[in-house]
Protein backbone atom coordinates (compact mmCIF):
# COMPACT_ATOMS: atom_id res chain seq x y z
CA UNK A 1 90.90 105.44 -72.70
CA UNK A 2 90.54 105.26 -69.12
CA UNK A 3 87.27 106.90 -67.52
CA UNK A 4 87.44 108.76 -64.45
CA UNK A 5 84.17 107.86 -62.12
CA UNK A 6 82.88 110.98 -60.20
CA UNK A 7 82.08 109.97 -56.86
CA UNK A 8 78.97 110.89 -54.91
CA UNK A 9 78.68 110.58 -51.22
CA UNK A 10 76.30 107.73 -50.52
CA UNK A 11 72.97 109.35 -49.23
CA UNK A 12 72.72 109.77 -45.66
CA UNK A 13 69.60 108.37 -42.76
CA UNK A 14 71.01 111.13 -40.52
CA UNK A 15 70.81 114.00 -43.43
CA UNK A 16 68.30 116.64 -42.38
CA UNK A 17 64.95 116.80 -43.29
CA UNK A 18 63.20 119.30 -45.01
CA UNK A 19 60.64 119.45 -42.16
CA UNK A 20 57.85 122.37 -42.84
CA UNK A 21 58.64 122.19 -46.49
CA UNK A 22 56.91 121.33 -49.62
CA UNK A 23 58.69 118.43 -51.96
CA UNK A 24 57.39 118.30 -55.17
CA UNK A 25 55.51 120.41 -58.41
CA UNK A 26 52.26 121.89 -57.08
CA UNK A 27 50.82 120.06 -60.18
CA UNK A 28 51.22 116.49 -58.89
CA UNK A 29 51.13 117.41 -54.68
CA UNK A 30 47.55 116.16 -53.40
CA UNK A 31 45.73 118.56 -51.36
CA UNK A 32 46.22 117.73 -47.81
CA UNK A 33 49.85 117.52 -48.86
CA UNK A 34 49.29 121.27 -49.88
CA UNK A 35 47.59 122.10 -46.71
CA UNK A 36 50.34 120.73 -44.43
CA UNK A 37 48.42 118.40 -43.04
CA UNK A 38 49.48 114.72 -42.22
CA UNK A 39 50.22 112.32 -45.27
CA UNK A 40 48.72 108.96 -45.64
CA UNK A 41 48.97 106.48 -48.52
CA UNK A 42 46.02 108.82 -50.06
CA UNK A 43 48.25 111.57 -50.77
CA UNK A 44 50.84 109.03 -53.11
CA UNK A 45 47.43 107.34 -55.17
CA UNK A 46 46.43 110.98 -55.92
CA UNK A 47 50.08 111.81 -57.40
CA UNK A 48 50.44 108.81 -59.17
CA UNK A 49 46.55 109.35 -60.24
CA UNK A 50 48.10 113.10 -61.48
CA UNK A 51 51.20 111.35 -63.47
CA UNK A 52 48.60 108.24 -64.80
CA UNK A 53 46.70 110.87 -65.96
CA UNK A 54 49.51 112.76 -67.87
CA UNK A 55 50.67 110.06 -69.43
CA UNK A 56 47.47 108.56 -71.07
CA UNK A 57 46.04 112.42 -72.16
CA UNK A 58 49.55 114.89 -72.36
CA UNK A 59 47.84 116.91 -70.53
CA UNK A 60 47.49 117.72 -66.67
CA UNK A 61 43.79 116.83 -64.88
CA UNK A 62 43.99 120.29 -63.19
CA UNK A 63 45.36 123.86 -63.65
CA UNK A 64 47.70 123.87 -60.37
């Protein structure tokens, strides 16, 4: 039986951004992420942190 493949348009460096946006659960977003301030490599060790967390104790580190 043959299969017939859907396909997707290959992702895009010229789609717009979602500038002034938040990406993300609040749960996992670090706080100067929240605050819409600049990002630095900070703001991804506190997510992971958040998910590391998660997955050792099934349970989230903070009530977001």
């Amino acid at each position: 039986m043959a299969h017939r493949w859907r396909r997707y348009p290959k992702p895009s460096l010229h789609a717009p951004l979602l500038r002034g946006r938040a990406l993300g659960r609040k749960e996992y977003v670090s706080p100067e992420q929240a605050q819409g301030k600049e990002l630095t490599g900070a703001s991804d060790i506190y997510s992971l942190g958040v998910v590391l967390y998660e997955a050792t104790t099934g349970k989230l580190p903070f009530d977001g």
